[in-house]
Protein backbone atom coordinates (compact mmCIF):
# COMPACT_ATOMS: atom_id res chain seq x y z
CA UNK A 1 214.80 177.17 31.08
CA UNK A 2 211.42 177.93 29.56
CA UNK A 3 210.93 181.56 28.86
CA UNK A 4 207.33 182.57 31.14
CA UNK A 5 205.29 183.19 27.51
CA UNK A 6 206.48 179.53 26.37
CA UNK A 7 205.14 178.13 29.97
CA UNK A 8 202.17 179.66 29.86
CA UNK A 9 201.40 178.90 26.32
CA UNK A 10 201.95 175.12 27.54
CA UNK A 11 200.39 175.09 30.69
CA UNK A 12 197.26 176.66 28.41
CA UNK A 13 197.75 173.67 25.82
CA UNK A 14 197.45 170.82 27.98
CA UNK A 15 194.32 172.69 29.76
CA UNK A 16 192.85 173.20 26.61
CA UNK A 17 192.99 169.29 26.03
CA UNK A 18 192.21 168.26 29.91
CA UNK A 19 189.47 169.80 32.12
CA UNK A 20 188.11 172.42 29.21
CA UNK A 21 187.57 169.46 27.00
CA UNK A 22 184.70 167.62 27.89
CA UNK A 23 185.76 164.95 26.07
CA UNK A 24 188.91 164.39 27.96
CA UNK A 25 189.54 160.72 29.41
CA UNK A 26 190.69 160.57 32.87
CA UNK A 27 191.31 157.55 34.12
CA UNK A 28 191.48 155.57 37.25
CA UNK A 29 194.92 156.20 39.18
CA UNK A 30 194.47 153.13 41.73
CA UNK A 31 193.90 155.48 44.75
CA UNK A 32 190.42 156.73 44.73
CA UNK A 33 191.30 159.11 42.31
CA UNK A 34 191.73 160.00 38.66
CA UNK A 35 194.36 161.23 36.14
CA UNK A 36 194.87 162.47 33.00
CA UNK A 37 198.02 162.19 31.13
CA UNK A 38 199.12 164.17 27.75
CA UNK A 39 202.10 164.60 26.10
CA UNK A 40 203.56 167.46 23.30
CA UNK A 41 206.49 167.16 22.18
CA UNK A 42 209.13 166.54 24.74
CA UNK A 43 206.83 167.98 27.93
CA UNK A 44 204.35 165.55 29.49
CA UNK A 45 201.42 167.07 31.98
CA UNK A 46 199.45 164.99 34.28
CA UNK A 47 196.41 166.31 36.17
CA UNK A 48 195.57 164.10 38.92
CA UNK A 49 192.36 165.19 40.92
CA UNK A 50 189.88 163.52 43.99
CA UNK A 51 186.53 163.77 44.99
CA UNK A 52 183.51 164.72 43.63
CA UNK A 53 182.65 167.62 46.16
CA UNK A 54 184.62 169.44 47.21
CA UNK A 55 187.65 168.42 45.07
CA UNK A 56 191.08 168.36 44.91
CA UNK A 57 193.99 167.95 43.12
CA UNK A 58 197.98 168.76 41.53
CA UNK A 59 199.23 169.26 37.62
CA UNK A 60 202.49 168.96 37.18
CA UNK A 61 204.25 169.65 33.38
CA UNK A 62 207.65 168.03 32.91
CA UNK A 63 210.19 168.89 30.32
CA UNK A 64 212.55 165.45 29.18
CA UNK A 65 211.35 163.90 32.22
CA UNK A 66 212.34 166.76 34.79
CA UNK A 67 209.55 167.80 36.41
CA UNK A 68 209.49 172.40 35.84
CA UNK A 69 206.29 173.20 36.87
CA UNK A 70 203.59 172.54 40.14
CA UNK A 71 199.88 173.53 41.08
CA UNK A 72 198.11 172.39 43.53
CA UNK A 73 194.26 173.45 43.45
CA UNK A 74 190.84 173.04 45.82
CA UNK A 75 187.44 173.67 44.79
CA UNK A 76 183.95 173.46 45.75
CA UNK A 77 179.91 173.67 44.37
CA UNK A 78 177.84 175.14 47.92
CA UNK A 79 175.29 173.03 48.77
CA UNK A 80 172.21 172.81 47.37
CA UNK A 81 172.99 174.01 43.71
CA UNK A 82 173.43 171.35 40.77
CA UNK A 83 177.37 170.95 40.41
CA UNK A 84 176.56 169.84 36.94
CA UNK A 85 175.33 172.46 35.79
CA UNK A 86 177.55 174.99 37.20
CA UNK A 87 180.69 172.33 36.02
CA UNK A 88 179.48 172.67 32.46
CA UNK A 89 179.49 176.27 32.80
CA UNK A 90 182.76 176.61 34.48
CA UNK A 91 184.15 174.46 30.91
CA UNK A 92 182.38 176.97 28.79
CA UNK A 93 184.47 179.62 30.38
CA UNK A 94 187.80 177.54 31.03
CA UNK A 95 187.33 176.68 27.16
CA UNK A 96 188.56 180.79 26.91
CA UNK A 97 191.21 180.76 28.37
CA UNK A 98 193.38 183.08 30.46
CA UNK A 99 193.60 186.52 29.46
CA UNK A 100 195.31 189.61 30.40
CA UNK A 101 198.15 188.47 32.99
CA UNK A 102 196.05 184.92 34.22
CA UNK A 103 198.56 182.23 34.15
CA UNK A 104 195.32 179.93 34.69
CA UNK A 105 192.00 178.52 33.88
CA UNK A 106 189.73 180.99 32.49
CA UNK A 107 189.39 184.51 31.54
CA UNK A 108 188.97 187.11 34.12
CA UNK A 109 185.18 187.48 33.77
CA UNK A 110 182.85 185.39 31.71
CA UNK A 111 178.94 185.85 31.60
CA UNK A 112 176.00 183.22 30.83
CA UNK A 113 172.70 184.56 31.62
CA UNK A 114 172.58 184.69 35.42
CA UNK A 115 175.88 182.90 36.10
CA UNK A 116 178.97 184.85 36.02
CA UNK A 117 182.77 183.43 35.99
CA UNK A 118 185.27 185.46 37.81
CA UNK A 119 189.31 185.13 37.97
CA UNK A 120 191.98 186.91 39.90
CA UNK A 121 195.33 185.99 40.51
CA UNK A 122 198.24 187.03 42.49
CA UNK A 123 201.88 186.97 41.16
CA UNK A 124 202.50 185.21 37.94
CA UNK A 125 203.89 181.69 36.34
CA UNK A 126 206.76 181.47 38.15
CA UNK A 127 204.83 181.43 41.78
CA UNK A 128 201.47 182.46 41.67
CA UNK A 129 197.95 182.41 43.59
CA UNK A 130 194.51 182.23 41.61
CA UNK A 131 191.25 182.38 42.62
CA UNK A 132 188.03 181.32 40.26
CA UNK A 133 184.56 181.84 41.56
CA UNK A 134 181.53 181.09 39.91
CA UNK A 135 178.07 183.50 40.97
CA UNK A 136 174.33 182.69 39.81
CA UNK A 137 172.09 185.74 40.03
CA UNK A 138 175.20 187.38 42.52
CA UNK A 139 175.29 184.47 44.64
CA UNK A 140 178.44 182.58 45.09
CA UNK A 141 177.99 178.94 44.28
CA UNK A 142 181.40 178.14 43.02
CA UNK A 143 184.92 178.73 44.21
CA UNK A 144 188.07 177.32 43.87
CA UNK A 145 191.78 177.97 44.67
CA UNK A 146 195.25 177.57 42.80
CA UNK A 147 198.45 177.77 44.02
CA UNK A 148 201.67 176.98 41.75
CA UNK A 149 204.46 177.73 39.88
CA UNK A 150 207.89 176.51 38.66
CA UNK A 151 210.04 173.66 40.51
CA UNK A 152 213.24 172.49 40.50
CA UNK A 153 214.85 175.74 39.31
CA UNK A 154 217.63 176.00 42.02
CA UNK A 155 219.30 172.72 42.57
């Protein structure tokens, strides 16, 4: 079994290359929704997600084709604000990473001019509860909730 650093050093590769990289290709899964697939090394990650807004969607990382680690996630612009512009934001500050004890996403505070990233969690990789919000000029326009953690440990 993976040792927690070594999980969350992967889990923080494959977000570097998915939904921090603007460049990343999701594609069409055949359900009204879309995926991305990467692979390093002998772990494979997919990150399948639907909806526009709000969204939704699960990442799963598995390890020689045995699937180790789960999140499922939610998330939402309010209404009335550009989601674009608060979604390139949001990669600006995912493109940081986690810091402190985050297992997810972004750091725990990033600041733009008047929009500020916040990110808390509860627990840590092996079972763990995350919160991100997103506030222009102290206003809450973005939130979004993670819930995950390892699988398949106990057979």
């Amino acid at each position: 079994m993976l040792d927690k650093t070594t999980l969350k050093d992967l889990l923080r590769q494959f977000n570097i290359k998915g939904y921090a990289d603007p460049t990343a290709k999701y594609i069409d899964n055949g359900k009204n929704g879309k995926v991305l697939k990467l692979t390093i090394d002998n772990f494979t990650y997919e990150d399948e997600f639907y909806g526009g807004e709000p969204y939704s969607g699960n990442e799963t990382i598995w390890k020689n084709g045995k699937d180790i680690f789960r999140c499922v996630y939610w998330g939402k612009v309010v209404k009335g604000v550009n989601f674009s512009d608060i979604y390139d934001f949001l990669r600006k500050a995912l493109s940081k990473g986690p810091d402190g004890v985050l297992v997810h996403r972004g750091p725990s505070a990033y600041v733009e001019g008047d929009l500020k990233y916040t990110n808390s969690i509860e627990g840590d990789i092996e079972e763990f509860r995350q919160t991100e919000k997103i506030c222009m000029d102290d206003k809450e326009v973005y939130i979004a909730y993670f819930v995950g953690g390892r699988v398949n440990v106990q057979k």
